[in-house]
PDB file of N, CA and C in Angstrom:
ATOM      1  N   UNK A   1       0.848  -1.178   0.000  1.00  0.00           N
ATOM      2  CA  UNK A   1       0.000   0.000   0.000  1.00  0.00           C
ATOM      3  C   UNK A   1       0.890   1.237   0.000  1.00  0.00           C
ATOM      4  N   UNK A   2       0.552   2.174  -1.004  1.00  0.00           N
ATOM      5  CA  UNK A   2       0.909   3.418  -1.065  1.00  0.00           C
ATOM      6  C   UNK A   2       0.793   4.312  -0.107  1.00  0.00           C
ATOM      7  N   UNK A   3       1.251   5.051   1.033  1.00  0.00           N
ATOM      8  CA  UNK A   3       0.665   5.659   1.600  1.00  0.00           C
ATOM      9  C   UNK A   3       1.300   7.049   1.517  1.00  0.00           C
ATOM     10  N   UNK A   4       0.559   8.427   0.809  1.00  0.00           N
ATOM     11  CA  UNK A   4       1.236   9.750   0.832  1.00  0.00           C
ATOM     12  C   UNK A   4       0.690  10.755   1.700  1.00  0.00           C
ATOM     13  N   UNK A   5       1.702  11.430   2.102  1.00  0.00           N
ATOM     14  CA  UNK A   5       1.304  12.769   3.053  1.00  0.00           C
ATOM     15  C   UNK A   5       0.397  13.617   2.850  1.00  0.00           C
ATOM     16  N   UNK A   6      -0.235  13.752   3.794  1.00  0.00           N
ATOM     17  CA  UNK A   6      -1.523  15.086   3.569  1.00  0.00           C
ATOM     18  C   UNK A   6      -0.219  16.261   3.581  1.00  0.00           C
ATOM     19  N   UNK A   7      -0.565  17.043   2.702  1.00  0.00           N
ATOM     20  CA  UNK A   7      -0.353  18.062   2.344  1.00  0.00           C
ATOM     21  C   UNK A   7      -0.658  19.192   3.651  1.00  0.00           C
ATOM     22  N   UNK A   8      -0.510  19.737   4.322  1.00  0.00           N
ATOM     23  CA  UNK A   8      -1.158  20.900   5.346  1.00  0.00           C
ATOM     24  C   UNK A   8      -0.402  22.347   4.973  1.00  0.00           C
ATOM     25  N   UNK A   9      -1.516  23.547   4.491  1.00  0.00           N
ATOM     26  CA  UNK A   9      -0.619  24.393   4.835  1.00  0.00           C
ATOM     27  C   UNK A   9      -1.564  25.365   5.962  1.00  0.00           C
ATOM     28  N   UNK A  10      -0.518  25.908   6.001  1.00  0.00           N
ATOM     29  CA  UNK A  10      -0.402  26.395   7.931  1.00  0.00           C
ATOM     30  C   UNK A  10       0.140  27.631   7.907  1.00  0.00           C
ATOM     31  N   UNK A  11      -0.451  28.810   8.953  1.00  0.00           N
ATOM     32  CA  UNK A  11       0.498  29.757   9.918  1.00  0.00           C
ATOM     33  C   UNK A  11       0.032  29.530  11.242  1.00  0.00           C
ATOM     34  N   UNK A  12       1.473  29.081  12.089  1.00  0.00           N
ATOM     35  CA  UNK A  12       1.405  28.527  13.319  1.00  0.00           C
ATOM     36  C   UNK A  12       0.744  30.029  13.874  1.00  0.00           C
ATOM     37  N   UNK A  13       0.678  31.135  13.423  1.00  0.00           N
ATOM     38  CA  UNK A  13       0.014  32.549  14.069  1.00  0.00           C
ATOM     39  C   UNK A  13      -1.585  32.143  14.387  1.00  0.00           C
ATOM     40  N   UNK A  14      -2.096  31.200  13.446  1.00  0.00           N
ATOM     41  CA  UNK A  14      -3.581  30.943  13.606  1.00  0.00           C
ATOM     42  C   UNK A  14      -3.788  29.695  14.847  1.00  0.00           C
ATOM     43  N   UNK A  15      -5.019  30.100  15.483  1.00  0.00           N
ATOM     44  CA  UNK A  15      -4.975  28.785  16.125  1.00  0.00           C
ATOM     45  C   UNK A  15      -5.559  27.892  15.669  1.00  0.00           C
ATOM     46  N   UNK A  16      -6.538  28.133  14.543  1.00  0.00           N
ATOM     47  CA  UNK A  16      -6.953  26.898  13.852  1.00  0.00           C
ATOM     48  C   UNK A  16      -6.509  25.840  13.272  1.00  0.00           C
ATOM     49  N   UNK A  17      -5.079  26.696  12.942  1.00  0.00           N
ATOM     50  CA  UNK A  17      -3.789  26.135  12.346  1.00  0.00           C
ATOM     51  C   UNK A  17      -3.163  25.052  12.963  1.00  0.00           C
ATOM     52  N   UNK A  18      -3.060  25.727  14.482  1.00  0.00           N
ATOM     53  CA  UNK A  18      -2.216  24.828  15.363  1.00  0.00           C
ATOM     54  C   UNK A  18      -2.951  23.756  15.942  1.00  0.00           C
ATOM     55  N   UNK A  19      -4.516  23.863  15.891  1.00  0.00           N
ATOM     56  CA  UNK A  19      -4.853  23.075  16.105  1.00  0.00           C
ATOM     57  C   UNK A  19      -5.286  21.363  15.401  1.00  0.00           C
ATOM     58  N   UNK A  20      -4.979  21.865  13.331  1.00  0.00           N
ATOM     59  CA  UNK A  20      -4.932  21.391  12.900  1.00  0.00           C
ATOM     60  C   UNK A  20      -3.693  19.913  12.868  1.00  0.00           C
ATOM     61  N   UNK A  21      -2.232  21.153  13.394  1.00  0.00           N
ATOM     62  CA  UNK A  21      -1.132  20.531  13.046  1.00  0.00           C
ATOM     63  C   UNK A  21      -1.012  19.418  14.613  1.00  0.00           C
ATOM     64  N   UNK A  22      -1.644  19.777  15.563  1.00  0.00           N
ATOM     65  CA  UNK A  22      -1.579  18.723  17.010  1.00  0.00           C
ATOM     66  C   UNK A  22      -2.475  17.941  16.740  1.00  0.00           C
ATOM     67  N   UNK A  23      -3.617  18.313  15.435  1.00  0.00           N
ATOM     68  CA  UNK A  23      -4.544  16.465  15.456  1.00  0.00           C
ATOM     69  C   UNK A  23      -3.840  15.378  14.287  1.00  0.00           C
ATOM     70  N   UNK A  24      -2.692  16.332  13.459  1.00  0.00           N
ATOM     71  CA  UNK A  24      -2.043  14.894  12.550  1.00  0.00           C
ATOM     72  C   UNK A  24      -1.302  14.925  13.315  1.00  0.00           C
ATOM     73  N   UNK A  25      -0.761  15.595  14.156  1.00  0.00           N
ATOM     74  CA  UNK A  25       0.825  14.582  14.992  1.00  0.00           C
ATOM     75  C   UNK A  25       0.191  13.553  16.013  1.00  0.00           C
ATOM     76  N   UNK A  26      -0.800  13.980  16.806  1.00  0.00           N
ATOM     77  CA  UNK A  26      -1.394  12.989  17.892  1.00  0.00           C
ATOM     78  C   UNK A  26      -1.914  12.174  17.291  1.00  0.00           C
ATOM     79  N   UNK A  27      -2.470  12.159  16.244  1.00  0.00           N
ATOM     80  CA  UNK A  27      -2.673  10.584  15.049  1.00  0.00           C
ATOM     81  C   UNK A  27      -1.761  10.169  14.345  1.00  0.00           C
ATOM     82  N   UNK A  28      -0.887  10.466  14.133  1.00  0.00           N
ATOM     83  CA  UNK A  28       0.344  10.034  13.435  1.00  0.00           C
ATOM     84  C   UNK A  28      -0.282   9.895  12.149  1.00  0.00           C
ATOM     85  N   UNK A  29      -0.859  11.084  11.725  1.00  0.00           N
ATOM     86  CA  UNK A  29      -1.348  10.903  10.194  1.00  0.00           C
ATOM     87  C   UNK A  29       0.067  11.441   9.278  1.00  0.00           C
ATOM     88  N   UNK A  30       0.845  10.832   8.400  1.00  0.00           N
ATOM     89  CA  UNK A  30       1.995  11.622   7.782  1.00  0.00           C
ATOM     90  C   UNK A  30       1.417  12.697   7.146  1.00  0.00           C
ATOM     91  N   UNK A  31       2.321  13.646   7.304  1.00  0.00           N
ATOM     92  CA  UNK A  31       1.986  15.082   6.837  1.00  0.00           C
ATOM     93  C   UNK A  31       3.198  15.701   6.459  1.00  0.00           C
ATOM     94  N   UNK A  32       2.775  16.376   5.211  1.00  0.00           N
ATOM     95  CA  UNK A  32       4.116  17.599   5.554  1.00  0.00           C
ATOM     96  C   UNK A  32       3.228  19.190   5.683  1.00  0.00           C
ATOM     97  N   UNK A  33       4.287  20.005   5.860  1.00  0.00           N
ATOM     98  CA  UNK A  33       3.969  20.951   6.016  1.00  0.00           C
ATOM     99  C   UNK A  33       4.326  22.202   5.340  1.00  0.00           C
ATOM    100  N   UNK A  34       3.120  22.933   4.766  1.00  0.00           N
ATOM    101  CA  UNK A  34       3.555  24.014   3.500  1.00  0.00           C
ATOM    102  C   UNK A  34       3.652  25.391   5.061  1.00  0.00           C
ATOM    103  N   UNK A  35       4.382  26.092   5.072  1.00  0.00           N
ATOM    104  CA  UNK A  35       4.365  27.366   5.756  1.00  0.00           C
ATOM    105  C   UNK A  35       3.968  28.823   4.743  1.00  0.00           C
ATOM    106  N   UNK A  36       2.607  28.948   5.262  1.00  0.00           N
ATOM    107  CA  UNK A  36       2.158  30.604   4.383  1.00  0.00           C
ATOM    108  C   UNK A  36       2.215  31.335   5.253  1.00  0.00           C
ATOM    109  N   UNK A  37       2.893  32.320   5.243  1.00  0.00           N
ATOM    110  CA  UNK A  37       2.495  33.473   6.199  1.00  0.00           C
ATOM    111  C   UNK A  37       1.605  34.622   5.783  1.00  0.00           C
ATOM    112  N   UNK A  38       0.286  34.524   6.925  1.00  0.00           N
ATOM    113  CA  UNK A  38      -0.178  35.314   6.396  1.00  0.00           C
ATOM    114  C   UNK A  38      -0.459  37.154   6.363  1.00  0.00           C
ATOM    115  N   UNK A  39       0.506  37.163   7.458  1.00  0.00           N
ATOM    116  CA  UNK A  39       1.310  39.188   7.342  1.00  0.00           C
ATOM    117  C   UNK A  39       2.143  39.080   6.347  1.00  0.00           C
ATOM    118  N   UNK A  40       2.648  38.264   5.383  1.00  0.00           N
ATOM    119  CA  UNK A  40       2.948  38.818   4.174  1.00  0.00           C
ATOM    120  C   UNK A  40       2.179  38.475   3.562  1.00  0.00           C
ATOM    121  N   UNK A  41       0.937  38.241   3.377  1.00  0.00           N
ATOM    122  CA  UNK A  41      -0.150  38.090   2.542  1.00  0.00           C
ATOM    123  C   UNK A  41       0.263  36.894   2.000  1.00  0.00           C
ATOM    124  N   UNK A  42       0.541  35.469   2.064  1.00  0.00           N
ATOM    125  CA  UNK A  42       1.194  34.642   0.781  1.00  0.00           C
ATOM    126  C   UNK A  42      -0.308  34.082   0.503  1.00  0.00           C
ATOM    127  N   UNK A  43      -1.483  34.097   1.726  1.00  0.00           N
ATOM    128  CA  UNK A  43      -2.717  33.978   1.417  1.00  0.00           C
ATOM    129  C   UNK A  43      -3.585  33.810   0.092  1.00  0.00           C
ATOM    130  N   UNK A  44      -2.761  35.231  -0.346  1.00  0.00           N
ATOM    131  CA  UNK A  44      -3.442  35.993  -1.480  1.00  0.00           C
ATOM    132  C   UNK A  44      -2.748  35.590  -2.816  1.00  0.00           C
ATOM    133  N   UNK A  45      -1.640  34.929  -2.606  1.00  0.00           N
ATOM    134  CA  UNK A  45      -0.925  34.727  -3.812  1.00  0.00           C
ATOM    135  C   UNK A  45      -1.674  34.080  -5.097  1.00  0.00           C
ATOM    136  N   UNK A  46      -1.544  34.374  -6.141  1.00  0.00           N
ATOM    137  CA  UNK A  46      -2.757  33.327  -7.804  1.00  0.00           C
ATOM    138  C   UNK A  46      -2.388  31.699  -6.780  1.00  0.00           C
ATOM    139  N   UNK A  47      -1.407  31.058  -6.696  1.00  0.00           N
ATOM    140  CA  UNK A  47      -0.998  29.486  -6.299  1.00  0.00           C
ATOM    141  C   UNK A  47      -2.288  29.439  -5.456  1.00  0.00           C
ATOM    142  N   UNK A  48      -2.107  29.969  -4.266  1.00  0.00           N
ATOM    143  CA  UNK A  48      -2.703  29.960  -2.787  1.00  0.00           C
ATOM    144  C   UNK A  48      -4.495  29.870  -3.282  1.00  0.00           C
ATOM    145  N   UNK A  49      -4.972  30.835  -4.016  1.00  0.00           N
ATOM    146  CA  UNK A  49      -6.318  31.396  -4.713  1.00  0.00           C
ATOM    147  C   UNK A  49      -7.135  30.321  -5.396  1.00  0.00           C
ATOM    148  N   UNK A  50      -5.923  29.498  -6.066  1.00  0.00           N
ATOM    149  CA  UNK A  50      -6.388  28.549  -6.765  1.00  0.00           C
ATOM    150  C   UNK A  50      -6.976  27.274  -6.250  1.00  0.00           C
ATOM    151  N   UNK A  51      -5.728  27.078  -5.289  1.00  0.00           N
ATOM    152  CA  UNK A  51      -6.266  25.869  -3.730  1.00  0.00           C
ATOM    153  C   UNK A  51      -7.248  26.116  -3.096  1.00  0.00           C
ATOM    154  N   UNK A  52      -7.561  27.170  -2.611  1.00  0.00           N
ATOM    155  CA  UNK A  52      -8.510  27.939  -2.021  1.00  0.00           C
ATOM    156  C   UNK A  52      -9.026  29.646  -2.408  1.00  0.00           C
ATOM    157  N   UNK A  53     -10.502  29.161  -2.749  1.00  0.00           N
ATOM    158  CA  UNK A  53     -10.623  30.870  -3.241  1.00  0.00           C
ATOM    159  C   UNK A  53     -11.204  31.726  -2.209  1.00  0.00           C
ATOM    160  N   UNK A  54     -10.989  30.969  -1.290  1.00  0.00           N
ATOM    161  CA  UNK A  54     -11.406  31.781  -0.147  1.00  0.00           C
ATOM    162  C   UNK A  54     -10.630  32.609   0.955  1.00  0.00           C
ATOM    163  N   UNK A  55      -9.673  32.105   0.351  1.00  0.00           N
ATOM    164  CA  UNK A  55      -7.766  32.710   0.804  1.00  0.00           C
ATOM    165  C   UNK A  55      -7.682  32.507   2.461  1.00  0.00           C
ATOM    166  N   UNK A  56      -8.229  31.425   2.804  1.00  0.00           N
ATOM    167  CA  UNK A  56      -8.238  31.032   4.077  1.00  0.00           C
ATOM    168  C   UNK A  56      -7.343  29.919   4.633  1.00  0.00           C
ATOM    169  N   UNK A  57      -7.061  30.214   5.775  1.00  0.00           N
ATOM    170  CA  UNK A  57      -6.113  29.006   6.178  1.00  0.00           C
ATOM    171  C   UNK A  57      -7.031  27.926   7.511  1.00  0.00           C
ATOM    172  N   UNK A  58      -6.929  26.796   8.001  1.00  0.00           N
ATOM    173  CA  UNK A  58      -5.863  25.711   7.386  1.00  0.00           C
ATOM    174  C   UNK A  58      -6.454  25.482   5.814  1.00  0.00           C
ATOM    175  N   UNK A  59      -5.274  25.000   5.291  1.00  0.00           N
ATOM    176  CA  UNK A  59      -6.368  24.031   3.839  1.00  0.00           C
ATOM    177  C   UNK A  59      -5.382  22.705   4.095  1.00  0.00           C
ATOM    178  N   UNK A  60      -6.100  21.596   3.918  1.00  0.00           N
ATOM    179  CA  UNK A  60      -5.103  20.040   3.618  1.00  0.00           C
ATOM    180  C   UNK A  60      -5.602  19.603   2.470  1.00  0.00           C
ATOM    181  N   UNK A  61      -4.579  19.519   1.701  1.00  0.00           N
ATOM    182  CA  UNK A  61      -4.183  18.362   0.320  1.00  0.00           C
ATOM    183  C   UNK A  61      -4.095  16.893   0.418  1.00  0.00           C
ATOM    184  N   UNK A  62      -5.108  15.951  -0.071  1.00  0.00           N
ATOM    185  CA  UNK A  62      -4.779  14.640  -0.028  1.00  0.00           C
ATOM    186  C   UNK A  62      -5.156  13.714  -1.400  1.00  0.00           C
ATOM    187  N   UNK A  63      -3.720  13.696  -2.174  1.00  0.00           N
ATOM    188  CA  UNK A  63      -4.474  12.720  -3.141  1.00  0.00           C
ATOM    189  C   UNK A  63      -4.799  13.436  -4.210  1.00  0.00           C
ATOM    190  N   UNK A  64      -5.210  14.791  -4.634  1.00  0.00           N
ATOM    191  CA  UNK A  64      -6.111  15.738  -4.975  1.00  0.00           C
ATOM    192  C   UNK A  64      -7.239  16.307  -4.277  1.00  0.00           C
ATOM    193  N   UNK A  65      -7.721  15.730  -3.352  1.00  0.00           N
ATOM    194  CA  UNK A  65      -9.025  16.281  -2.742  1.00  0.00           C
ATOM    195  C   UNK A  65      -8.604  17.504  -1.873  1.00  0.00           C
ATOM    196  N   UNK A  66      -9.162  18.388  -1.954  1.00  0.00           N
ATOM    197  CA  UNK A  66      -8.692  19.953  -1.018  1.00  0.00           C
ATOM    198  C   UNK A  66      -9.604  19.865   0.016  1.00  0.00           C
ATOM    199  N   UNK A  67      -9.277  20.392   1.202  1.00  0.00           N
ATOM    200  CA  UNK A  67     -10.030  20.488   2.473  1.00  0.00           C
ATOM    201  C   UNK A  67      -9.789  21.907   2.677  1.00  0.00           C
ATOM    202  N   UNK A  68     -11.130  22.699   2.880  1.00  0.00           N
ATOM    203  CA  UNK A  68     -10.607  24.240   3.171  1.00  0.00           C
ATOM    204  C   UNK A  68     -11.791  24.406   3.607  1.00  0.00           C
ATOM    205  N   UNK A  69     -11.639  25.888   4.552  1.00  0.00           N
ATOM    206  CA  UNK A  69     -12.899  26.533   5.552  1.00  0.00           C
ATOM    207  C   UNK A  69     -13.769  27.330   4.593  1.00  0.00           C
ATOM    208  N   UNK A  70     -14.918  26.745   4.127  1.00  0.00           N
ATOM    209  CA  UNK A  70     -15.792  27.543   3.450  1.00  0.00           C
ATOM    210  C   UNK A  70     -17.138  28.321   4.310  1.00  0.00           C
TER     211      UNK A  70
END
């Protein structure tokens, strides 16, 4: 079995964030981790817009399927 990392991106500034990143470590779900910061806006970037058009953070990547706060 194949098994690939959820994708997470994150600013540890949010707590939604952090709370995201303590439920894959306390599950030992593999993850990596994209870092956006969002006081430099990387939020807003076309990449970021496209993942999410809601320019919100957390979002997780798995596989193709996007998870984001709508």
């Amino acid at each position: 079995m194949n098994i690939t990392a959820v994708k997470a991106y994150l600013d540890l500034v949010s707590q939604a964030c952090r709370a995201v990143l303590i439920f894959l470590k306390h599950n030992k779900i593999p993850h990596t981790v994209e870092n956006i910061a969002i006081r430099k806006g990387q939020h807003k970037t076309p990449e970021f817009t496209k993942l999410n058009p809601m320019q919100k953070l957390p979002v997780l990547e798995d596989n193709g399927f996007v998870l984001t706060e709508r």
